[in-house]
Protein backbone atom coordinates (compact mmCIF):
# COMPACT_ATOMS: atom_id res chain seq x y z
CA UNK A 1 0.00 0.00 0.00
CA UNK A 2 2.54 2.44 0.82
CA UNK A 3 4.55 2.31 -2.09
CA UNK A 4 1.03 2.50 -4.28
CA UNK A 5 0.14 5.77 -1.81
CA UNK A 6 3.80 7.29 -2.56
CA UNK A 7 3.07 6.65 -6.28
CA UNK A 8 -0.44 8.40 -6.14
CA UNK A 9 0.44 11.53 -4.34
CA UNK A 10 3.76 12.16 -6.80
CA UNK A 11 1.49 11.81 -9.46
CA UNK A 12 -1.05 14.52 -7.70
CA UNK A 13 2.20 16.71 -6.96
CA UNK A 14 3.12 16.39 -10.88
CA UNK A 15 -0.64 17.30 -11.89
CA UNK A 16 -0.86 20.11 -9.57
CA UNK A 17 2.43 21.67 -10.67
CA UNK A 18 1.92 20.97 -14.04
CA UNK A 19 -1.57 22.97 -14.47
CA UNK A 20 -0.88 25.88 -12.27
CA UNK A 21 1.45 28.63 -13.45
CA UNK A 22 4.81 29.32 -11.98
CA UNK A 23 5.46 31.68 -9.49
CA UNK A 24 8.10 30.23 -8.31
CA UNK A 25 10.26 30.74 -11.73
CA UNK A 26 12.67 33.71 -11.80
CA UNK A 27 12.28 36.18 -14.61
CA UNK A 28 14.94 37.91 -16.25
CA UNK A 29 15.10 41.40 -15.37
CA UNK A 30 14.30 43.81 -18.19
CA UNK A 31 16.55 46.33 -19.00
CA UNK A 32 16.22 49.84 -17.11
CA UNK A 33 16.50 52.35 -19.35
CA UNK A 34 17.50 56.10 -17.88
CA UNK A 35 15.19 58.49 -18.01
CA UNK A 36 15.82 61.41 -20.67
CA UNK A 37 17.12 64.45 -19.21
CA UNK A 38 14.17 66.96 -19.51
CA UNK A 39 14.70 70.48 -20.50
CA UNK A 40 12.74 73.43 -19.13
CA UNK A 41 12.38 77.18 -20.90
CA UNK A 42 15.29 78.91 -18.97
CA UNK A 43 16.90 76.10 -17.76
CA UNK A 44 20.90 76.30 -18.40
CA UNK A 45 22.32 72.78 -17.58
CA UNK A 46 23.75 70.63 -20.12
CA UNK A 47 22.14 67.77 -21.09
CA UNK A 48 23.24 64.19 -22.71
CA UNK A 49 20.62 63.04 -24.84
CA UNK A 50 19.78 65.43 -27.11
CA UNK A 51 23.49 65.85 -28.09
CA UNK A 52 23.43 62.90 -30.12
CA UNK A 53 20.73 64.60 -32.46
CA UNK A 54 21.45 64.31 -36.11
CA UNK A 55 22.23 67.45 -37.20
CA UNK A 56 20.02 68.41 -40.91
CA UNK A 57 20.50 71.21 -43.35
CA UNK A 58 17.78 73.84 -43.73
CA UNK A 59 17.97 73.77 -47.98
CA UNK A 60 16.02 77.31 -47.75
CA UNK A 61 20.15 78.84 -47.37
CA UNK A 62 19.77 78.30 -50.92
CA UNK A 63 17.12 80.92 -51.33
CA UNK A 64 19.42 84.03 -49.42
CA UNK A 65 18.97 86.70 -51.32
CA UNK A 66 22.16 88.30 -51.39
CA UNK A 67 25.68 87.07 -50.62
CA UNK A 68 27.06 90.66 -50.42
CA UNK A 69 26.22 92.73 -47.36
CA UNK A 70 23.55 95.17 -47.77
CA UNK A 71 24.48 97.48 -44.52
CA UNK A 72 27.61 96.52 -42.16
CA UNK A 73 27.59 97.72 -38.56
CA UNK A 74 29.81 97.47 -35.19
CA UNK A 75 28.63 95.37 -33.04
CA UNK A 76 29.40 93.90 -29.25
CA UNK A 77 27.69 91.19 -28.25
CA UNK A 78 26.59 91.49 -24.53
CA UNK A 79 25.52 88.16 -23.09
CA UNK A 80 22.52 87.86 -20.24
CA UNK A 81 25.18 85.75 -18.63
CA UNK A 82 27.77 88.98 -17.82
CA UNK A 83 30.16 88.23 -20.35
CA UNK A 84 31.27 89.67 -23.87
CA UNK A 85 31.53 87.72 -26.63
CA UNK A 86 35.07 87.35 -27.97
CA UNK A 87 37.70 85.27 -30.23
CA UNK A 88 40.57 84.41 -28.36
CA UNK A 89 42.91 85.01 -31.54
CA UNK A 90 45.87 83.72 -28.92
CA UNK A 91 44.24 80.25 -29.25
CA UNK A 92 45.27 77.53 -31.75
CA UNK A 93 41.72 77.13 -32.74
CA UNK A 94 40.19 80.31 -32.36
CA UNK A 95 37.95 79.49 -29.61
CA UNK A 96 35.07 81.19 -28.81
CA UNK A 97 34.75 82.66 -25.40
CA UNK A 98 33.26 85.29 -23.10
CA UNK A 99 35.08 87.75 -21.48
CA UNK A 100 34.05 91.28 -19.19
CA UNK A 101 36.55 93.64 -20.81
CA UNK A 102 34.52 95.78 -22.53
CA UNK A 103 37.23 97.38 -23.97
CA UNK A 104 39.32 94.44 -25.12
CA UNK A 105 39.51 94.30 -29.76
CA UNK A 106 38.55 90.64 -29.62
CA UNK A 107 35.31 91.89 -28.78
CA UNK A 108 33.58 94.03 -31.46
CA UNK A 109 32.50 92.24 -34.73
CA UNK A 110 31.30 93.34 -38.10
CA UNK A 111 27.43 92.45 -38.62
CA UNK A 112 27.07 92.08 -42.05
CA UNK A 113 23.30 92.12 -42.95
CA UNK A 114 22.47 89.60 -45.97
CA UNK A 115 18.48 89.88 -45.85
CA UNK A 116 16.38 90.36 -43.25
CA UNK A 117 17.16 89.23 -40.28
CA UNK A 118 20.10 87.22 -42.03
CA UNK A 119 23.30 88.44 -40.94
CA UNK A 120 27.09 87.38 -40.88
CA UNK A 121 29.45 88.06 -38.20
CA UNK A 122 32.93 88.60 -38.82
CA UNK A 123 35.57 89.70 -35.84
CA UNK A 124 37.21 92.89 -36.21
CA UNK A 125 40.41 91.69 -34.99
CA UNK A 126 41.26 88.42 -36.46
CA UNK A 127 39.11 89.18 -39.95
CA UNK A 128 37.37 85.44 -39.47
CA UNK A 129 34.07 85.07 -39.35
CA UNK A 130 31.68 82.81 -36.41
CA UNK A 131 30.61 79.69 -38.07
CA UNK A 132 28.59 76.62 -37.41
CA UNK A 133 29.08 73.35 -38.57
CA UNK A 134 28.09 70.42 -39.98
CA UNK A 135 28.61 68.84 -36.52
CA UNK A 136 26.86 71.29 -34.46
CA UNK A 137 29.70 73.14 -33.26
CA UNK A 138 30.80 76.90 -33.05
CA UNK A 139 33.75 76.93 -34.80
CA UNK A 140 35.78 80.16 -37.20
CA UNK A 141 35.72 80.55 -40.81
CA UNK A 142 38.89 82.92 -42.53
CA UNK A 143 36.21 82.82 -45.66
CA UNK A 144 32.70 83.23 -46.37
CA UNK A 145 30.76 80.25 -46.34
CA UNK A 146 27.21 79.10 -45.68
CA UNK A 147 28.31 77.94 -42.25
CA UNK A 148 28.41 81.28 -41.41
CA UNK A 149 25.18 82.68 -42.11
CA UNK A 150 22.99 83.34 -38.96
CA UNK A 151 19.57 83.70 -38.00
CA UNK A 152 18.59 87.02 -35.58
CA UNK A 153 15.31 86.98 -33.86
CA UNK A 154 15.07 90.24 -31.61
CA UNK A 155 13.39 88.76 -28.44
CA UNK A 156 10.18 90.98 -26.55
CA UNK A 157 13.19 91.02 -23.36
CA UNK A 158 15.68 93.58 -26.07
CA UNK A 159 17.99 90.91 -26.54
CA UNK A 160 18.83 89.08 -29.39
CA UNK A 161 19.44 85.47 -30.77
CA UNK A 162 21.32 84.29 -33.15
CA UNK A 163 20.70 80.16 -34.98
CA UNK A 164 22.71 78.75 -37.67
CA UNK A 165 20.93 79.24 -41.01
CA UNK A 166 22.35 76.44 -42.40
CA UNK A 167 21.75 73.54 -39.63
CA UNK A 168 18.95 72.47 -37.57
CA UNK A 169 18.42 69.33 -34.61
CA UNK A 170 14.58 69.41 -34.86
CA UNK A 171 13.17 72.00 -36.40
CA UNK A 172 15.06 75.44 -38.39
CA UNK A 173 16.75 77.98 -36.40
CA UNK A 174 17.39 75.67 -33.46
CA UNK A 175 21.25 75.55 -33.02
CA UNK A 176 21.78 78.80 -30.67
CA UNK A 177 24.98 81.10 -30.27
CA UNK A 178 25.51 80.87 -26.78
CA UNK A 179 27.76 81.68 -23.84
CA UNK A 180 27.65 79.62 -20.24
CA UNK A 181 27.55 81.00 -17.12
CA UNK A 182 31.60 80.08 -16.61
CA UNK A 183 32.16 82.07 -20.33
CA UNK A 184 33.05 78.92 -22.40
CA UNK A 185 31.03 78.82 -25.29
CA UNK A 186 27.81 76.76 -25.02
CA UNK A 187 27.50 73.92 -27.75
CA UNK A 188 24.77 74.67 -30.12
CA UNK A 189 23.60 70.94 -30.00
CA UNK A 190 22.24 71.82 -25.99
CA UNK A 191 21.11 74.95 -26.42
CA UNK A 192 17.17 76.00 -26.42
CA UNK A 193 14.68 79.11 -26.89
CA UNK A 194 14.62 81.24 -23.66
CA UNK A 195 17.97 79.62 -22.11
CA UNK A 196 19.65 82.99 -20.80
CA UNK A 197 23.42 81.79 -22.46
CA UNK A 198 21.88 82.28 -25.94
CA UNK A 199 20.79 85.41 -25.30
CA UNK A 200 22.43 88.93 -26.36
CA UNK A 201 22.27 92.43 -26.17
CA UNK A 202 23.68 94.45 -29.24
CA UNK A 203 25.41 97.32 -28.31
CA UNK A 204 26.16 99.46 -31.11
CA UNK A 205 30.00 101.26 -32.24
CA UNK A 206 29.73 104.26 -33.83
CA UNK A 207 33.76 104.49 -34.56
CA UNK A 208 32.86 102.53 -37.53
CA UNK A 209 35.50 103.75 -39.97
CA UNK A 210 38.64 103.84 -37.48
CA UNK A 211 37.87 99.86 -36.15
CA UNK A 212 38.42 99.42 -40.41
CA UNK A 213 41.97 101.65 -40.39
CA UNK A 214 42.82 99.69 -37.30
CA UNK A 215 41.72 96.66 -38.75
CA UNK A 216 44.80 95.57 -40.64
CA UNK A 217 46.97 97.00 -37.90
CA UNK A 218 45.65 94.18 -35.18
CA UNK A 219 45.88 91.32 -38.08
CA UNK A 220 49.88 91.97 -37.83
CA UNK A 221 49.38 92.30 -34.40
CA UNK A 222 47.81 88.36 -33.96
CA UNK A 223 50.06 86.90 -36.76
CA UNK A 224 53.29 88.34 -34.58
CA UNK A 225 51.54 86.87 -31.31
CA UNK A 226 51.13 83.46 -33.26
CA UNK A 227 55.23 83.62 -34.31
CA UNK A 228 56.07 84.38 -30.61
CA UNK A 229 54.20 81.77 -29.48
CA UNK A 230 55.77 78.53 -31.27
């Protein structure tokens, strides 16, 4: 009997286990993705995800009116974030940066208006020309190019932005000239309407035809700095 009784309750065990799901069996965890960093209007931190947007081409560059300036002006670009826009000519590359002397050359560029609201902007000092990319990045042109052809929206604050023509993540006009808070220049791929790095304040130079004579002089002036540097 016993051995009969052992068979019968192994094969109620084995019946009972066999209908009834499985708790008991360990799933695989899925994989937990991180969430997106989330962007608000105004917010200045730099995010990850977005970075990695493909970068497009806005094919309406084609339909600029003009490649010759229509009206030239000096300009300084005052940033919400306290600093001046500037080229460090000094630099190997060029770089982009902001600075607070006011009165320092790197700091006044030529705004060359191609249409409206089209502009270019070329530094007074060097003679090159803000540019961006192909990769989304703020870099300097010695020659015209379509790189270099921005987009100005004057804001309801008085300041002004300025978008690569040329480029887009999303949708046009969407790559931003901008300065951080610790005056390194803000990559275009992380910047976003109403961010306070991206936007400027024009202030105006009158002394329009002696930054010109003087012009030439400061090109010497960065060529001999390059030599003494090595």
């Amino acid at each position: 009997m016993a051995p009969s009784m052992l068979r019968v309750s192994l094969c109620l065990i084995w019946a009972v286990l066999a209908l009834s799901p499985f708790p008991y069996v360990v799933s695989r965890p899925s994989r937990i993705r991180r969430p997106r960093c989330i962007h608000t209007k105004g917010d200045d931190s730099d995010g990850i995800d977005e970075s990695s947007a493909n970068i497009r081409i806005n094919y309406q560059i084609f339909k600029v009116a003009s490649k010759t300036p229509s009206h030239v002006q000096i300009v300084q670009l005052f940033c919400k974030t306290g600093y001046f826009l500037a080229l460090n000519v000094t630099a190997r590359k060029n770089r982009i940066v902001g600075i607070v002397n006011e009165s320092s050359e790197s700091t006044f560029f030529e705004s060359q208006s191609l249409g409206t609201s089209i502009v270019r902007l070329r530094n007074i000092a060097s003679g090159r020309f803000l540019a961006i990319n192909s990769k989304g990045r703020i870099i300097t042109q010695s020659k015209i190019s379509d790189e270099s052809i921005f987009k100005t929206m004057y804001e309801e604050n008085y300041f002004h932005t300025f978008t690569s023509h040329k480029y887009f993540k999303i949708k046009r006009h969407d790559l931003f000239l901008g300065i951080k808070q610790n005056g390194r220049c803000k990559s275009p791929k992380l910047t976003y309407p109403g961010q306070i790095s991206v936007q400027f304040l024009l202030l105006h130079n009158n002394n329009t035809d002696k930054m010109r004579i003087a012009t030439p002089a400061r090109q010497s002036r960065v060529k001999q700095g390059k030599r003494d540097m090595g």
